[in-house]
PDB file of N, CA and C in Angstrom:
ATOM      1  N   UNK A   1      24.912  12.145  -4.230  1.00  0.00           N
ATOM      2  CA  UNK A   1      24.530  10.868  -3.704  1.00  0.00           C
ATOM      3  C   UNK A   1      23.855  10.057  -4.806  1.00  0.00           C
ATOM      4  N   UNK A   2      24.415   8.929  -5.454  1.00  0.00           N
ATOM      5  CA  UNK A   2      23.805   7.855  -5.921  1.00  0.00           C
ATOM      6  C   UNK A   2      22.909   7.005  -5.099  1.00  0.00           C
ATOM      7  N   UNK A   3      21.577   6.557  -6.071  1.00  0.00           N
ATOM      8  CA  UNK A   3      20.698   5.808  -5.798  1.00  0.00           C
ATOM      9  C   UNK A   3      20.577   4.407  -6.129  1.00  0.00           C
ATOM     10  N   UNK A   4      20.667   3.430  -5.049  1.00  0.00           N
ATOM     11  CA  UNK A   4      20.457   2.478  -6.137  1.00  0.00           C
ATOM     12  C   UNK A   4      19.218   1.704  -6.240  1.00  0.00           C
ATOM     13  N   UNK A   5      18.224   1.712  -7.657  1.00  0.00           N
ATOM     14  CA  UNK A   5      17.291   1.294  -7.929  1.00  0.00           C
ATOM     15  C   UNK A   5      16.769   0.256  -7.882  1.00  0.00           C
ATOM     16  N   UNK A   6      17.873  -0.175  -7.616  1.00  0.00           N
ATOM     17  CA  UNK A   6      17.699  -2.427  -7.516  1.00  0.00           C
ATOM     18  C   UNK A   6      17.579  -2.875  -6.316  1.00  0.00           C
ATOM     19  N   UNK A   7      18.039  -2.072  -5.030  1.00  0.00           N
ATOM     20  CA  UNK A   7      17.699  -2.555  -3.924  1.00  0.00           C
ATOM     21  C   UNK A   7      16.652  -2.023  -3.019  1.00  0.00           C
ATOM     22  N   UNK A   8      16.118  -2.990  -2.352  1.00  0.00           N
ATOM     23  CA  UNK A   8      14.933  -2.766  -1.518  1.00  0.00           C
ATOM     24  C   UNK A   8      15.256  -2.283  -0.508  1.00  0.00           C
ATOM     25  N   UNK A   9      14.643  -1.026  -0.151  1.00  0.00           N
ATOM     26  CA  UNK A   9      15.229  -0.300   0.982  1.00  0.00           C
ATOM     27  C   UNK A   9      13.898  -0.050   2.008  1.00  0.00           C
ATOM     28  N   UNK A  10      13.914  -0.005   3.034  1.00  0.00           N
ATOM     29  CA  UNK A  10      13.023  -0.356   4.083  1.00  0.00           C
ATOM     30  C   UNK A  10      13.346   0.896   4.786  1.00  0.00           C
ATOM     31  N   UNK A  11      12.405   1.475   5.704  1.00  0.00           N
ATOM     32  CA  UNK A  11      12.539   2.427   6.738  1.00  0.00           C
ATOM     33  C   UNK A  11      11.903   2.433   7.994  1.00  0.00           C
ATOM     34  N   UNK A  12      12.360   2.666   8.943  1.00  0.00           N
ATOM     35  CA  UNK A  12      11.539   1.946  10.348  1.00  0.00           C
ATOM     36  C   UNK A  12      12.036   2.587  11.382  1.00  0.00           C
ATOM     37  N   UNK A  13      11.273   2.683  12.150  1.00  0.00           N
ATOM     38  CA  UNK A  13      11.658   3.446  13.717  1.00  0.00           C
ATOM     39  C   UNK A  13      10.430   2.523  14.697  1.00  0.00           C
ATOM     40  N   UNK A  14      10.663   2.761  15.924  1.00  0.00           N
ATOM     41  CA  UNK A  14       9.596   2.344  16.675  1.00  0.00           C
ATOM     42  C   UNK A  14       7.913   2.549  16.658  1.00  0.00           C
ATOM     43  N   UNK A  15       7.893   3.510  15.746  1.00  0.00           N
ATOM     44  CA  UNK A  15       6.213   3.794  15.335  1.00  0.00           C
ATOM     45  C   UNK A  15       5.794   3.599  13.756  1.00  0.00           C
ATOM     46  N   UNK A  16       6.750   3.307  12.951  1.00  0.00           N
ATOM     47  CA  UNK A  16       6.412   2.880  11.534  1.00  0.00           C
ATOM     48  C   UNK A  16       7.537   1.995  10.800  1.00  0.00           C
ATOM     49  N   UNK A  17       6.664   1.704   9.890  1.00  0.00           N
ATOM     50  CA  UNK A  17       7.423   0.903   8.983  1.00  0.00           C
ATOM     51  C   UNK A  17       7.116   1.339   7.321  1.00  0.00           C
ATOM     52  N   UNK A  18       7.951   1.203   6.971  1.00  0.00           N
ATOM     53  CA  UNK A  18       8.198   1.905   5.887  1.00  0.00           C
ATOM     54  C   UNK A  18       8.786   1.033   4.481  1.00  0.00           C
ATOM     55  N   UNK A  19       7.527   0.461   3.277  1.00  0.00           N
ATOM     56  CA  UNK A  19       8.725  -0.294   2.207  1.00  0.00           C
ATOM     57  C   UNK A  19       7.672  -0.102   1.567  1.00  0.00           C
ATOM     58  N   UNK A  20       8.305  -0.907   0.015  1.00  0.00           N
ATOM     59  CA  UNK A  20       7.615  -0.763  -0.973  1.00  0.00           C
ATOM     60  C   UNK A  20       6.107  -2.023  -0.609  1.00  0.00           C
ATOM     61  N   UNK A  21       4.928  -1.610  -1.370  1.00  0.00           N
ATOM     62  CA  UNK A  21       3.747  -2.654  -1.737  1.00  0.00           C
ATOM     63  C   UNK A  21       4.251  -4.047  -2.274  1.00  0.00           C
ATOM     64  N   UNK A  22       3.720  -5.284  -1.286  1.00  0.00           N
ATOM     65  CA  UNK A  22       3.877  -6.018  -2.109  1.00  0.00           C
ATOM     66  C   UNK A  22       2.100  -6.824  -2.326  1.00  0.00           C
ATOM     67  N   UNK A  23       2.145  -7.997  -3.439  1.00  0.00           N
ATOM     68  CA  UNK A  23       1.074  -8.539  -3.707  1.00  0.00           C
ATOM     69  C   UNK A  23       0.790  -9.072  -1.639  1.00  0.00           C
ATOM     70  N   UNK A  24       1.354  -9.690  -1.169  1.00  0.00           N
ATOM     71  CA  UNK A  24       0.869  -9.945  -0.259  1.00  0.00           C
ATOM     72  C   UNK A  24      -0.023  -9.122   0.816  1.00  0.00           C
ATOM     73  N   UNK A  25       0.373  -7.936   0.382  1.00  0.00           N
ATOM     74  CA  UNK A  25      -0.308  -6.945   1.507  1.00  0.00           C
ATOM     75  C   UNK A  25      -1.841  -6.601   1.503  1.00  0.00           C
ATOM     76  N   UNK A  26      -2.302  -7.355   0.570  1.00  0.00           N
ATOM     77  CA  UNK A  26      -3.518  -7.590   0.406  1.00  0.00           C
ATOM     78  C   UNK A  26      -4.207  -7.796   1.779  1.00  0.00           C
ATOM     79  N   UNK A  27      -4.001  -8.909   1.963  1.00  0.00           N
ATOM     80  CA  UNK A  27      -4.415  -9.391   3.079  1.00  0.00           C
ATOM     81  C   UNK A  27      -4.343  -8.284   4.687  1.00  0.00           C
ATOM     82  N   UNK A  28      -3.578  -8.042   4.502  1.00  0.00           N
ATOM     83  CA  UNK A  28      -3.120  -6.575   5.806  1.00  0.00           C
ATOM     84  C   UNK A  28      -3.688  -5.521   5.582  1.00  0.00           C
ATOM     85  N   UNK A  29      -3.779  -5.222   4.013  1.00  0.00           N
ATOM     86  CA  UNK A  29      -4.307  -3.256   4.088  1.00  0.00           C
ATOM     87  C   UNK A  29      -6.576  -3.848   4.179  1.00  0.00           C
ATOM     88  N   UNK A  30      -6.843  -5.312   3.448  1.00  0.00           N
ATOM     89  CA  UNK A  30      -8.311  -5.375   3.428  1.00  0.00           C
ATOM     90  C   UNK A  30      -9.080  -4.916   4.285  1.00  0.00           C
ATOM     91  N   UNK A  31      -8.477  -5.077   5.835  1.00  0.00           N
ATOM     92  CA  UNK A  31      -9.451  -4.514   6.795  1.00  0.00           C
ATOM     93  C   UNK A  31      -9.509  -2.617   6.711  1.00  0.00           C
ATOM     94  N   UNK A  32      -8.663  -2.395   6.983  1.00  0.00           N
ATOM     95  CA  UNK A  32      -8.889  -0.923   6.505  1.00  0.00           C
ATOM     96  C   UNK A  32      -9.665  -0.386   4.816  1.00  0.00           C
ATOM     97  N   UNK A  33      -9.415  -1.231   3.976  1.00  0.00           N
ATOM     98  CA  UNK A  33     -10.058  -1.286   3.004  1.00  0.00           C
ATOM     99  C   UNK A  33     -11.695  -1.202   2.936  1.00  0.00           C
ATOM    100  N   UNK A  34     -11.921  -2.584   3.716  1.00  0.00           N
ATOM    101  CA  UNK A  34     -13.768  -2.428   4.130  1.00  0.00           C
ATOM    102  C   UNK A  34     -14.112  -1.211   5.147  1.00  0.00           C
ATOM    103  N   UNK A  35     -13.500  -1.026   6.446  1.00  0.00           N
ATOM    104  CA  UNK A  35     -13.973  -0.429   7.383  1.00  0.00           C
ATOM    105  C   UNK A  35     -13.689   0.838   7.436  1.00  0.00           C
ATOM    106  N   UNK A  36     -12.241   1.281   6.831  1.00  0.00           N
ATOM    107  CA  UNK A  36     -12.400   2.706   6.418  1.00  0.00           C
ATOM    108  C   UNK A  36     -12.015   3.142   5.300  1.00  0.00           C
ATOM    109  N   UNK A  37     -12.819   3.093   4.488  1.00  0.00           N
ATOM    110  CA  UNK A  37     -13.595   3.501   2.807  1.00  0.00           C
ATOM    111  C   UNK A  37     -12.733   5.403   2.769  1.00  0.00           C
ATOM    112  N   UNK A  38     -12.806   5.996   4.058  1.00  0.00           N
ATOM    113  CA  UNK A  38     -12.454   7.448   4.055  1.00  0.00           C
ATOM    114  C   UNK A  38     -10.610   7.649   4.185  1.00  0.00           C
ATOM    115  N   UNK A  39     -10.533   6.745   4.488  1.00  0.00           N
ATOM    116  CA  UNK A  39      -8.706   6.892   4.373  1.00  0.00           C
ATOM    117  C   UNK A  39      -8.110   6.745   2.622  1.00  0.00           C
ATOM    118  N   UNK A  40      -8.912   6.060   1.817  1.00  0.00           N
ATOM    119  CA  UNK A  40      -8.600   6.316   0.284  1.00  0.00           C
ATOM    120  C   UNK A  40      -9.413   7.425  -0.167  1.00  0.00           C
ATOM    121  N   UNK A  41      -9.804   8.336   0.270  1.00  0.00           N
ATOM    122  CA  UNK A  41     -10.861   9.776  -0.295  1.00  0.00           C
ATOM    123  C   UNK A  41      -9.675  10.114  -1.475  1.00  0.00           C
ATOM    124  N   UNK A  42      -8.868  10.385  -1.060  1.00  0.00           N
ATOM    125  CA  UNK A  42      -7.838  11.423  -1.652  1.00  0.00           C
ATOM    126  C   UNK A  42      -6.854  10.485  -2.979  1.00  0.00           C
ATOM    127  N   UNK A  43      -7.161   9.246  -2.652  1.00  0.00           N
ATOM    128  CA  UNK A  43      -6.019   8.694  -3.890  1.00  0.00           C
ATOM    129  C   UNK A  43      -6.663   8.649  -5.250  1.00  0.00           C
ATOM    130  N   UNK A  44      -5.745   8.891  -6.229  1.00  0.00           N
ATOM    131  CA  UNK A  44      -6.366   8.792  -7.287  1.00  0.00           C
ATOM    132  C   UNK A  44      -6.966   7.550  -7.516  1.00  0.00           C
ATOM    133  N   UNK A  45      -6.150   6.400  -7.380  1.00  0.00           N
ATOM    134  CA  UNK A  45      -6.947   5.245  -7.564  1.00  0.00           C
ATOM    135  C   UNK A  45      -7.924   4.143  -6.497  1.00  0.00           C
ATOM    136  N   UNK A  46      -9.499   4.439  -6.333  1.00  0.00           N
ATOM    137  CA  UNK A  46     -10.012   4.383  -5.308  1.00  0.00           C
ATOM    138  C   UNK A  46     -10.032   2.926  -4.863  1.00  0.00           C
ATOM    139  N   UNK A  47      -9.439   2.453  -3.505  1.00  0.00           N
ATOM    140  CA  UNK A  47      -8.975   1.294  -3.099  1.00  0.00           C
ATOM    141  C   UNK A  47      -9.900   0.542  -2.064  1.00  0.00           C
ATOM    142  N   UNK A  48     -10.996   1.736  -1.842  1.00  0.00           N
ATOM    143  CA  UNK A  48     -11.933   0.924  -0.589  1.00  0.00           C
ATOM    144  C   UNK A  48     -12.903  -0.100  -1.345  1.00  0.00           C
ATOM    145  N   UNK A  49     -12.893  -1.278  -0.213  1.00  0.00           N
ATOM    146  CA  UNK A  49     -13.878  -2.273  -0.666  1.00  0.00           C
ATOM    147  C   UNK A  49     -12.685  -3.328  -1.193  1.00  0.00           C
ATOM    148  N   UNK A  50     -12.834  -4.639  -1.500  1.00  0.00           N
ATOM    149  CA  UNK A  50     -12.503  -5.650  -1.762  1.00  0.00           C
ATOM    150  C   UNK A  50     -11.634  -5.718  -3.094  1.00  0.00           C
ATOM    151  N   UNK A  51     -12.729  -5.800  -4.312  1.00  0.00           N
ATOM    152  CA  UNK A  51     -12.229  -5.198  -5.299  1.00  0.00           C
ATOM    153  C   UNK A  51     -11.845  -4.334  -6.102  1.00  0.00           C
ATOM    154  N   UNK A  52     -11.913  -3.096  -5.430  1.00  0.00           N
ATOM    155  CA  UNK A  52     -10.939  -2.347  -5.426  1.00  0.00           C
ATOM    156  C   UNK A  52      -9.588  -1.863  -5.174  1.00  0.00           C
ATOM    157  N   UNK A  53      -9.649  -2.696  -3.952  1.00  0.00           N
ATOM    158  CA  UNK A  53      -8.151  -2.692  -3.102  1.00  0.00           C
ATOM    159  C   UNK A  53      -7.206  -3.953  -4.713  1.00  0.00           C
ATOM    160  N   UNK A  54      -8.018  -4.983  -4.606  1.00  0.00           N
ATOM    161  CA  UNK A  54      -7.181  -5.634  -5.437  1.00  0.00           C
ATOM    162  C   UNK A  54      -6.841  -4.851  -6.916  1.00  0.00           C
ATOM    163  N   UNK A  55      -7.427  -4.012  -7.350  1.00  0.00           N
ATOM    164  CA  UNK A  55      -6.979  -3.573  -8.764  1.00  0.00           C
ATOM    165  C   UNK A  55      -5.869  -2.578  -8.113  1.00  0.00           C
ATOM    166  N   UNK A  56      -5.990  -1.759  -6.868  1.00  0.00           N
ATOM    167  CA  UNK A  56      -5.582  -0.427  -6.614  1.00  0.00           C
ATOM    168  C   UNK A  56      -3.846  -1.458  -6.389  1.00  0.00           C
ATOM    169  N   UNK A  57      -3.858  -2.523  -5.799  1.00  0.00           N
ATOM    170  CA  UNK A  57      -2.336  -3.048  -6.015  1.00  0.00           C
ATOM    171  C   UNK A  57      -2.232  -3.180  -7.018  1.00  0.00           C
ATOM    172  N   UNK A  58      -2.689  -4.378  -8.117  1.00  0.00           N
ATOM    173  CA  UNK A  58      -2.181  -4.703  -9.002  1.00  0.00           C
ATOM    174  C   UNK A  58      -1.800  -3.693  -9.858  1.00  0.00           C
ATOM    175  N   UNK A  59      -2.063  -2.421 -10.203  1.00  0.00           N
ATOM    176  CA  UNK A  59      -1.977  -1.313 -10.842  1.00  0.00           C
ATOM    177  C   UNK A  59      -0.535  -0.722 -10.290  1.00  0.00           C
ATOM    178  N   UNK A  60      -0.490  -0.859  -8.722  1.00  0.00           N
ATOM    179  CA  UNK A  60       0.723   0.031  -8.096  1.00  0.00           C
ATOM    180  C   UNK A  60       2.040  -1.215  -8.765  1.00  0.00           C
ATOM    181  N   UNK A  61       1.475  -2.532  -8.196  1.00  0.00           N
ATOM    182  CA  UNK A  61       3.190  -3.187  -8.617  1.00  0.00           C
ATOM    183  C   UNK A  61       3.154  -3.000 -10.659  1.00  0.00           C
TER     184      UNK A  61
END
């Protein structure tokens, strides 16, 4: 099976959604960002809080 790298591929069922980060998602992941600080424990790059979340994207794209 070939992959192809150029297209954006999405995944979804009735309980998730599934795609790549974009800059916009800022705005969507912030609240979990401030209020739960314990859902990034485990990533290497620590995303809770404001400015953090913003480096922890800009780093991923």
């Amino acid at each position: 099976m070939k992959f192809d790298f150029n297209k954006t591929l999405t995944l979804e069922n009735d309980r998730a959604l599934l795609r790549c980060l974009e800059q916009n998602d800022f705005e969507k992941l912030l609240p979990f960002s401030v209020n739960e600080p314990q859902l990034w424990y485990f990533s290497l790059t620590p995303a809770s809080g404001a400015i953090n979340l913003k480096s922890y994207i800009h780093k991923a794209l």
